[in-house]
PDB file of N, CA and C in Angstrom:
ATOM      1  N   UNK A   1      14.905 -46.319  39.145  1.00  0.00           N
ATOM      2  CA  UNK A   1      15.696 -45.246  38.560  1.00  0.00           C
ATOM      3  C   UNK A   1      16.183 -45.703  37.183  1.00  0.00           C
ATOM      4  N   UNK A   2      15.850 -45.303  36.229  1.00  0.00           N
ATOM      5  CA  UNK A   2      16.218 -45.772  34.637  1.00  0.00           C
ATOM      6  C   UNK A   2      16.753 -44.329  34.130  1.00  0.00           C
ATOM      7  N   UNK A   3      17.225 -43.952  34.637  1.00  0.00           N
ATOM      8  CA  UNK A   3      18.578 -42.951  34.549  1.00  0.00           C
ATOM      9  C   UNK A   3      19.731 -43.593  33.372  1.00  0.00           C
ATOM     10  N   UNK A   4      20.313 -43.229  32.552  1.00  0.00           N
ATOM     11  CA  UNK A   4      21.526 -43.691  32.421  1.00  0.00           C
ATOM     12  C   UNK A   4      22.938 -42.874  33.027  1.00  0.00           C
ATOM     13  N   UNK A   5      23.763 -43.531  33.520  1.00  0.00           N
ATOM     14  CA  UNK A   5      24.566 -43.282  34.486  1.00  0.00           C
ATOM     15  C   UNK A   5      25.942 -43.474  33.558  1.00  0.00           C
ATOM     16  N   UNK A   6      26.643 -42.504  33.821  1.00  0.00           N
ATOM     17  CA  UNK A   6      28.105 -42.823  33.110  1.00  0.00           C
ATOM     18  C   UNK A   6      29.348 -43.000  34.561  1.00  0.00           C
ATOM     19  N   UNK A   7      30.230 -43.704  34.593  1.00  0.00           N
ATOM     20  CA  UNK A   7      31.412 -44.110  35.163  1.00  0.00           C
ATOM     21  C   UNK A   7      32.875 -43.626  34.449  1.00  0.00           C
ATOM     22  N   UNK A   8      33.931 -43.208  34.839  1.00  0.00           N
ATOM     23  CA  UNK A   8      34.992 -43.262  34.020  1.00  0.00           C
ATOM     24  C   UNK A   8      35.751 -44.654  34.232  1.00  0.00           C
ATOM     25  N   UNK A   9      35.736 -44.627  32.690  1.00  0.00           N
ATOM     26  CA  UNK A   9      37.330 -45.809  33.222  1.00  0.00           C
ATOM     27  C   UNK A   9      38.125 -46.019  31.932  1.00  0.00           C
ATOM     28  N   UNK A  10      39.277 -46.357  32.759  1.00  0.00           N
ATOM     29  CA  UNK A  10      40.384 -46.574  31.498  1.00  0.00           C
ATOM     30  C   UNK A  10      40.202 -47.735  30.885  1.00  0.00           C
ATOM     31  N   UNK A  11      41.065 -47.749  29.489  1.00  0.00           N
ATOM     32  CA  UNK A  11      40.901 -49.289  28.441  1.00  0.00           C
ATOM     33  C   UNK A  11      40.887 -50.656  29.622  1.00  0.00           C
ATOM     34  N   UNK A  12      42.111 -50.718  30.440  1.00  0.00           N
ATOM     35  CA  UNK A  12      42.527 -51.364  30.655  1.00  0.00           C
ATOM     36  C   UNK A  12      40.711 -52.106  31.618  1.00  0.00           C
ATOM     37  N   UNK A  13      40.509 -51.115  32.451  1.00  0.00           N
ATOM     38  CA  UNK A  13      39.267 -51.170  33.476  1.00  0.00           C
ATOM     39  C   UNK A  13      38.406 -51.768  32.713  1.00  0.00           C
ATOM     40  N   UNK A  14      38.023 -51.103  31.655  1.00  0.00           N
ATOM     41  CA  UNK A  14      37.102 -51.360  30.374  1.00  0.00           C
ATOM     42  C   UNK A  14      37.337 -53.407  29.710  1.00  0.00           C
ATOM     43  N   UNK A  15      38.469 -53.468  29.683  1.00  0.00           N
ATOM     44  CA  UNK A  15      38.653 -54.756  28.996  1.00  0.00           C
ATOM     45  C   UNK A  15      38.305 -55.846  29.960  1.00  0.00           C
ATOM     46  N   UNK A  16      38.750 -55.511  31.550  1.00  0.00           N
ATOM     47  CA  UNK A  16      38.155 -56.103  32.451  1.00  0.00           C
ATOM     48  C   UNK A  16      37.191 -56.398  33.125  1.00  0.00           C
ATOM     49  N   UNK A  17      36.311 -55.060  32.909  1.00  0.00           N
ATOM     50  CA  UNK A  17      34.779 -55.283  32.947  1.00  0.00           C
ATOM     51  C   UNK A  17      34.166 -56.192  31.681  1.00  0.00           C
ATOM     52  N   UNK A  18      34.535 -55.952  30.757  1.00  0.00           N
ATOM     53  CA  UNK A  18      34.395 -57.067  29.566  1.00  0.00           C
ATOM     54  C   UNK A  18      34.206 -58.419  29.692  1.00  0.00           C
ATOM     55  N   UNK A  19      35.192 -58.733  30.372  1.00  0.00           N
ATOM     56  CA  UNK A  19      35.706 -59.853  30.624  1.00  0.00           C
ATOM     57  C   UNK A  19      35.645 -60.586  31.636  1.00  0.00           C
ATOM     58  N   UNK A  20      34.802 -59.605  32.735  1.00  0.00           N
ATOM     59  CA  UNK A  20      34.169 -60.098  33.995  1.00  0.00           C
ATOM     60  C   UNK A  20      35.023 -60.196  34.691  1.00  0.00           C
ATOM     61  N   UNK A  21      36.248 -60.036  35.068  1.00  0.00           N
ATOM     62  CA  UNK A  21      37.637 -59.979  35.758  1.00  0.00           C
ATOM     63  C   UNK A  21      37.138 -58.840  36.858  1.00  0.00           C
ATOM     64  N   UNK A  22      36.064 -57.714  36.958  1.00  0.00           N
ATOM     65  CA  UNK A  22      35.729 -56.561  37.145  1.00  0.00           C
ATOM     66  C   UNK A  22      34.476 -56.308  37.195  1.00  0.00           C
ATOM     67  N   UNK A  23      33.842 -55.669  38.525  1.00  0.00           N
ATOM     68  CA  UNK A  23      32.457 -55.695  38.315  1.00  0.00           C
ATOM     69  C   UNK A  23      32.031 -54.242  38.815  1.00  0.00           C
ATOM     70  N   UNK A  24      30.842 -53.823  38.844  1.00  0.00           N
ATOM     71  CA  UNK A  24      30.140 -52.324  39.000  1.00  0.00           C
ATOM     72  C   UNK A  24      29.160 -52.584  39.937  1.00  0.00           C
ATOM     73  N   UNK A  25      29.271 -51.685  40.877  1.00  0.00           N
ATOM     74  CA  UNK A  25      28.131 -52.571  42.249  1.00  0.00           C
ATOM     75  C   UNK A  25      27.990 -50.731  42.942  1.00  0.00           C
ATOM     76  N   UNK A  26      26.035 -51.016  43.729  1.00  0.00           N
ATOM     77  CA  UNK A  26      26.100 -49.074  43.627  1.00  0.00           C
ATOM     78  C   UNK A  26      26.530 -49.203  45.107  1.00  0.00           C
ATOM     79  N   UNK A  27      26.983 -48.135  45.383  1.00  0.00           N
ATOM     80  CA  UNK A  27      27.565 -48.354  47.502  1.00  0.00           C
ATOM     81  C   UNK A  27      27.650 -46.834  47.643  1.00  0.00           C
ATOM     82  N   UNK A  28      27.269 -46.990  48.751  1.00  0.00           N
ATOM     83  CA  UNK A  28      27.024 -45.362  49.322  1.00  0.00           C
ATOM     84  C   UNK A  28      26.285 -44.331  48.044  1.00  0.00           C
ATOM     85  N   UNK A  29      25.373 -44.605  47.761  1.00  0.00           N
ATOM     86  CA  UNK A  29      24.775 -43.613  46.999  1.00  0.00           C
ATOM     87  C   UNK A  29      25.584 -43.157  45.580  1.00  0.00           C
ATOM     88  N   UNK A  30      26.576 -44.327  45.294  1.00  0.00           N
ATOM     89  CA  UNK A  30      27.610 -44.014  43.979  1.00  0.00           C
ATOM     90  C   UNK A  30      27.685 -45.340  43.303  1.00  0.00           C
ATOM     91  N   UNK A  31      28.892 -45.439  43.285  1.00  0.00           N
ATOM     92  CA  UNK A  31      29.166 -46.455  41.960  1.00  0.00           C
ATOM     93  C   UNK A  31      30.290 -46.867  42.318  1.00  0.00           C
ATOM     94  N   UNK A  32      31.193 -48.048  42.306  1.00  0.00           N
ATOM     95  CA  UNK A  32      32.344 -48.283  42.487  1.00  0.00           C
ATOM     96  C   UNK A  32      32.372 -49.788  42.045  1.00  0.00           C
ATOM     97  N   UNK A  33      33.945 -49.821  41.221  1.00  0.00           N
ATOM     98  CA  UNK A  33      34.452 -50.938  40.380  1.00  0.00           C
ATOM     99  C   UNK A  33      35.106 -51.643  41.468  1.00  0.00           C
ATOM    100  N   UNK A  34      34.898 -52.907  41.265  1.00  0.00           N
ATOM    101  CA  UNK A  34      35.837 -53.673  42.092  1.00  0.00           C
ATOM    102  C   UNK A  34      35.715 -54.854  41.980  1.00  0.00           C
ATOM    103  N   UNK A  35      37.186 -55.857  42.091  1.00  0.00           N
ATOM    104  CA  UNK A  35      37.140 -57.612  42.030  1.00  0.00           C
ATOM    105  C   UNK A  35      35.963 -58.182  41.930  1.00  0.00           C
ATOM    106  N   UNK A  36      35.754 -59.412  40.714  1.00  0.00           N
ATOM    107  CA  UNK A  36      35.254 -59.913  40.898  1.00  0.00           C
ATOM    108  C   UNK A  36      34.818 -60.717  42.176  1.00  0.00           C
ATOM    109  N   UNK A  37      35.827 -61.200  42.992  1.00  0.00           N
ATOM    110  CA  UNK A  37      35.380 -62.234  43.727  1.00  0.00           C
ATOM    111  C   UNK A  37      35.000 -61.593  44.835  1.00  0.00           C
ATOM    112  N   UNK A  38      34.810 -59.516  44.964  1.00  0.00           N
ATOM    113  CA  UNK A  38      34.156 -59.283  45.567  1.00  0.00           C
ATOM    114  C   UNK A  38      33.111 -58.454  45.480  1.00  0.00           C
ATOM    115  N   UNK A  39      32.439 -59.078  44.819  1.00  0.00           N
ATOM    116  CA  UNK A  39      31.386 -58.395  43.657  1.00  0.00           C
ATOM    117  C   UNK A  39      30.175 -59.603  43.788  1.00  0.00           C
ATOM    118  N   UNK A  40      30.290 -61.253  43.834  1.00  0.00           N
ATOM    119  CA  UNK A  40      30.202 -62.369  44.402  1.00  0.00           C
ATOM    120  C   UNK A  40      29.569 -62.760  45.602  1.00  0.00           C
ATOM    121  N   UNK A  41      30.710 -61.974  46.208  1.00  0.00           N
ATOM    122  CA  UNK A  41      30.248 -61.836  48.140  1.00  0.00           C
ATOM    123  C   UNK A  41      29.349 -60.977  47.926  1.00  0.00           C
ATOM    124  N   UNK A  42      29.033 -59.842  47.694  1.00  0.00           N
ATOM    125  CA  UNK A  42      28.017 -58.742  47.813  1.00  0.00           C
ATOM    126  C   UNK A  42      26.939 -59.623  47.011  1.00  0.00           C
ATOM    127  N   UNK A  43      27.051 -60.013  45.821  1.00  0.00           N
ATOM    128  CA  UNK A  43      25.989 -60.812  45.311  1.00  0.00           C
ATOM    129  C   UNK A  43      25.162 -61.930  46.004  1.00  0.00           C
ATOM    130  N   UNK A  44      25.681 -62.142  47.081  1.00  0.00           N
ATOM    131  CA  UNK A  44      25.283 -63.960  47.669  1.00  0.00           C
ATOM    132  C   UNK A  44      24.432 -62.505  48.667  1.00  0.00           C
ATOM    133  N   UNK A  45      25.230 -62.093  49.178  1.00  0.00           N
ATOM    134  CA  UNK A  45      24.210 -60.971  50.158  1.00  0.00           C
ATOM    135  C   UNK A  45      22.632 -59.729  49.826  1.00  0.00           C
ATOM    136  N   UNK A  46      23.241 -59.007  48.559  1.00  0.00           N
ATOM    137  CA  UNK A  46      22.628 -58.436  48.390  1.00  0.00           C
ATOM    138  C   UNK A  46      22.564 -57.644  46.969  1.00  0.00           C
ATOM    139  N   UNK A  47      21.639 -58.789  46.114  1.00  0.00           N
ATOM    140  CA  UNK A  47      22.228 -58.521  44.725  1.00  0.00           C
ATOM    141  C   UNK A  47      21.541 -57.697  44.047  1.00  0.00           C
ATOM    142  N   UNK A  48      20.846 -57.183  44.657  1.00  0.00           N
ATOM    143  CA  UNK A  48      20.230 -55.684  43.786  1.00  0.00           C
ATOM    144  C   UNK A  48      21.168 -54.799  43.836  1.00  0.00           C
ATOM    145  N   UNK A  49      22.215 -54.767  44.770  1.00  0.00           N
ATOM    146  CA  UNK A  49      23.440 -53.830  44.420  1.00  0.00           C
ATOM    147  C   UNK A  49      24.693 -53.869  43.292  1.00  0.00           C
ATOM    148  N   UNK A  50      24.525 -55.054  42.510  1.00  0.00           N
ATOM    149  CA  UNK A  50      25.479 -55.687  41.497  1.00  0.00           C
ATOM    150  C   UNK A  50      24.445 -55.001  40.418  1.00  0.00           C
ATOM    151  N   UNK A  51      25.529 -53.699  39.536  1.00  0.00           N
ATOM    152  CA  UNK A  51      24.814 -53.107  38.955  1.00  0.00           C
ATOM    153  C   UNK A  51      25.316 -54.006  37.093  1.00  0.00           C
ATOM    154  N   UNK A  52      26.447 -54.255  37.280  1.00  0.00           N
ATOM    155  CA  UNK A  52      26.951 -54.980  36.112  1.00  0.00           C
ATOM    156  C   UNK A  52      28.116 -55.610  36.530  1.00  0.00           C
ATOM    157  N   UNK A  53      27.951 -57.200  36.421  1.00  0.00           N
ATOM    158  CA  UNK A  53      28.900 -58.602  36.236  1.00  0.00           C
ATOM    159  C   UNK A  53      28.966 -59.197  35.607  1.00  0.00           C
ATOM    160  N   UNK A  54      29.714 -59.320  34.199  1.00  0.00           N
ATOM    161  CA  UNK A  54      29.831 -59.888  33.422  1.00  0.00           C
ATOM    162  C   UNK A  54      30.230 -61.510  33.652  1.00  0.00           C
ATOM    163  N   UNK A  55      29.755 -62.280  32.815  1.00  0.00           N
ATOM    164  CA  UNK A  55      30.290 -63.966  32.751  1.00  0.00           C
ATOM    165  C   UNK A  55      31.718 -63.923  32.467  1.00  0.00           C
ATOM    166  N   UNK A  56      32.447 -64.477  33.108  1.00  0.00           N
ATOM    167  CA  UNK A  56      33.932 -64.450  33.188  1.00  0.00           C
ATOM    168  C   UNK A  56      34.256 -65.359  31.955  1.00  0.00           C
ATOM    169  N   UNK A  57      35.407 -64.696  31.344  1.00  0.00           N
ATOM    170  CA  UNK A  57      35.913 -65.650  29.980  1.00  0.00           C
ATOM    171  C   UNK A  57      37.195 -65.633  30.253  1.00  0.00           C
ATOM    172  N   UNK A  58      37.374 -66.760  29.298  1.00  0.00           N
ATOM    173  CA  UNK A  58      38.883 -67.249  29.789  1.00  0.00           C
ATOM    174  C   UNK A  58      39.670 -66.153  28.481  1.00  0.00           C
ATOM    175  N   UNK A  59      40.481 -65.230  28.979  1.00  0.00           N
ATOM    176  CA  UNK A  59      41.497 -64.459  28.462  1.00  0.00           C
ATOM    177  C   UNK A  59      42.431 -65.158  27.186  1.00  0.00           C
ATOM    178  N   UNK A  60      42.216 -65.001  26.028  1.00  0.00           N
ATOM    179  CA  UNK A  60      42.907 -65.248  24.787  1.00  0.00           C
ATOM    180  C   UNK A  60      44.743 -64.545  25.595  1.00  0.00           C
ATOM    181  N   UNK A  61      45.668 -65.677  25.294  1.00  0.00           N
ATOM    182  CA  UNK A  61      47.027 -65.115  25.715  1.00  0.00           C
ATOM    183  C   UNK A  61      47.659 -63.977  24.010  1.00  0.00           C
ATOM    184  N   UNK A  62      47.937 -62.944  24.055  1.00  0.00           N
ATOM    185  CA  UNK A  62      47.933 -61.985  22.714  1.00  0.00           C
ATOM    186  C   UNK A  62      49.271 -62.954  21.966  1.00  0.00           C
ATOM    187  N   UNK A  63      50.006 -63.632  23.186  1.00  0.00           N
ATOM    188  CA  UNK A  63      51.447 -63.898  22.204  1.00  0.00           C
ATOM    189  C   UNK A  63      51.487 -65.442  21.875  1.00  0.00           C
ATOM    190  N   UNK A  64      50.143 -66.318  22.266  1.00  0.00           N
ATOM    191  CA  UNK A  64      50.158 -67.328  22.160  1.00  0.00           C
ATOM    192  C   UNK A  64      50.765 -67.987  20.333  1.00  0.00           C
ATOM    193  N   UNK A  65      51.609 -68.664  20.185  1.00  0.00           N
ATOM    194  CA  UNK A  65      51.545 -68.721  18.649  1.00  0.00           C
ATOM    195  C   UNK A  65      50.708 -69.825  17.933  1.00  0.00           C
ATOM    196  N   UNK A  66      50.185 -70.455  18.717  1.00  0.00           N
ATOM    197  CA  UNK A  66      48.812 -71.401  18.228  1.00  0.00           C
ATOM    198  C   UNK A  66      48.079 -71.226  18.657  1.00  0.00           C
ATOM    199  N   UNK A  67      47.448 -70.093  18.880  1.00  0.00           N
ATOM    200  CA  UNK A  67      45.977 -69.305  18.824  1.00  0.00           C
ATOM    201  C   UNK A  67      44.858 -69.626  17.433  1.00  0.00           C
ATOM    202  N   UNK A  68      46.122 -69.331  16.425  1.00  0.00           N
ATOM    203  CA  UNK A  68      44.950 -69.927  15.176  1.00  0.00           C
ATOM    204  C   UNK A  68      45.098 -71.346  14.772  1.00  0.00           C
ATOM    205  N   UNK A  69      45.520 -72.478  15.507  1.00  0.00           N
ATOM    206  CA  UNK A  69      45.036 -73.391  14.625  1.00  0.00           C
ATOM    207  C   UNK A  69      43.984 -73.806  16.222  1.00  0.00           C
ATOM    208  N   UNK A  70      43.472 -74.727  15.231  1.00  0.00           N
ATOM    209  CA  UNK A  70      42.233 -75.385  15.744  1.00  0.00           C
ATOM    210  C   UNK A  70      42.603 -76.850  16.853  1.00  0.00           C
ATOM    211  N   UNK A  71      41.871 -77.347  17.875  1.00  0.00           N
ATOM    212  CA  UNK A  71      42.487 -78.617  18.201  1.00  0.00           C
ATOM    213  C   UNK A  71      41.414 -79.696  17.615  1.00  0.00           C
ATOM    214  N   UNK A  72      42.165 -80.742  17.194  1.00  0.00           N
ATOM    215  CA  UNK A  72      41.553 -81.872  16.494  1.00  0.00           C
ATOM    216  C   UNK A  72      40.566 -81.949  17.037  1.00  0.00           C
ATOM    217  N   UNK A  73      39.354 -82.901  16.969  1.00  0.00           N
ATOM    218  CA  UNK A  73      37.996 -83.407  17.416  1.00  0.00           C
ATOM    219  C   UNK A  73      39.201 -84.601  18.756  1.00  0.00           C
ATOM    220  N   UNK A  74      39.675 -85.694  18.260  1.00  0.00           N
ATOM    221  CA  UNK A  74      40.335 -86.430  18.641  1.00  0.00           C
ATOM    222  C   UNK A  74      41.401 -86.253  19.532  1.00  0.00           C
ATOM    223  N   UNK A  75      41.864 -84.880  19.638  1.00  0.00           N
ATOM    224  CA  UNK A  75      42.650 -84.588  20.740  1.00  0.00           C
ATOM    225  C   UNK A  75      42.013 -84.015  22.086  1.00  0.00           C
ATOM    226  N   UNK A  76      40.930 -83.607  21.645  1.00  0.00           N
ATOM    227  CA  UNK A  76      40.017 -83.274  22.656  1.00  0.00           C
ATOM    228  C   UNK A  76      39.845 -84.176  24.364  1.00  0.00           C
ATOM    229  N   UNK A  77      39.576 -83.986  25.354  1.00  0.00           N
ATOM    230  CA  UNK A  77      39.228 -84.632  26.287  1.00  0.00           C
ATOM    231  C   UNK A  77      38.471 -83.965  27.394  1.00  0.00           C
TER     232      UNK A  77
END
């Protein structure tokens, strides 16, 4: 089926599917968003139903105040 299929979802849904926090898996003849870590389980079982799972990234904090500088080579570990 190479249909394109539309879903609604809000920003918030949207930033989380982004971000892999959130995944799209087809069930009962539809579509439904839900946890990653159970998106995972269905995947180890039956992953032609994992319609989109993004690689999980680690979330930038918005109020962090050293977001822009860089960490040394040397502080690294």
């Amino acid at each position: 089926d190479k249909k394109v299929k539309r879903i609604s979802v809000n920003t918030l849904m949207r930033n989380k599917l982004s971000s892999g926090s959130l995944a799209i898996v087809h069930h009962a003849g539809g579509y439904e968003v839900i946890p990653r870590e159970a998106a995972l389980k269905i995947q180890e079982r039956d992953p032609k139903r994992i319609v989109q799972l993004n690689t999980q990234t680690e979330e930038v904090d918005a109020d962090d105040p050293y977001a822009a500088y860089q960490i040394p080579d040397d502080l690294m570990w």
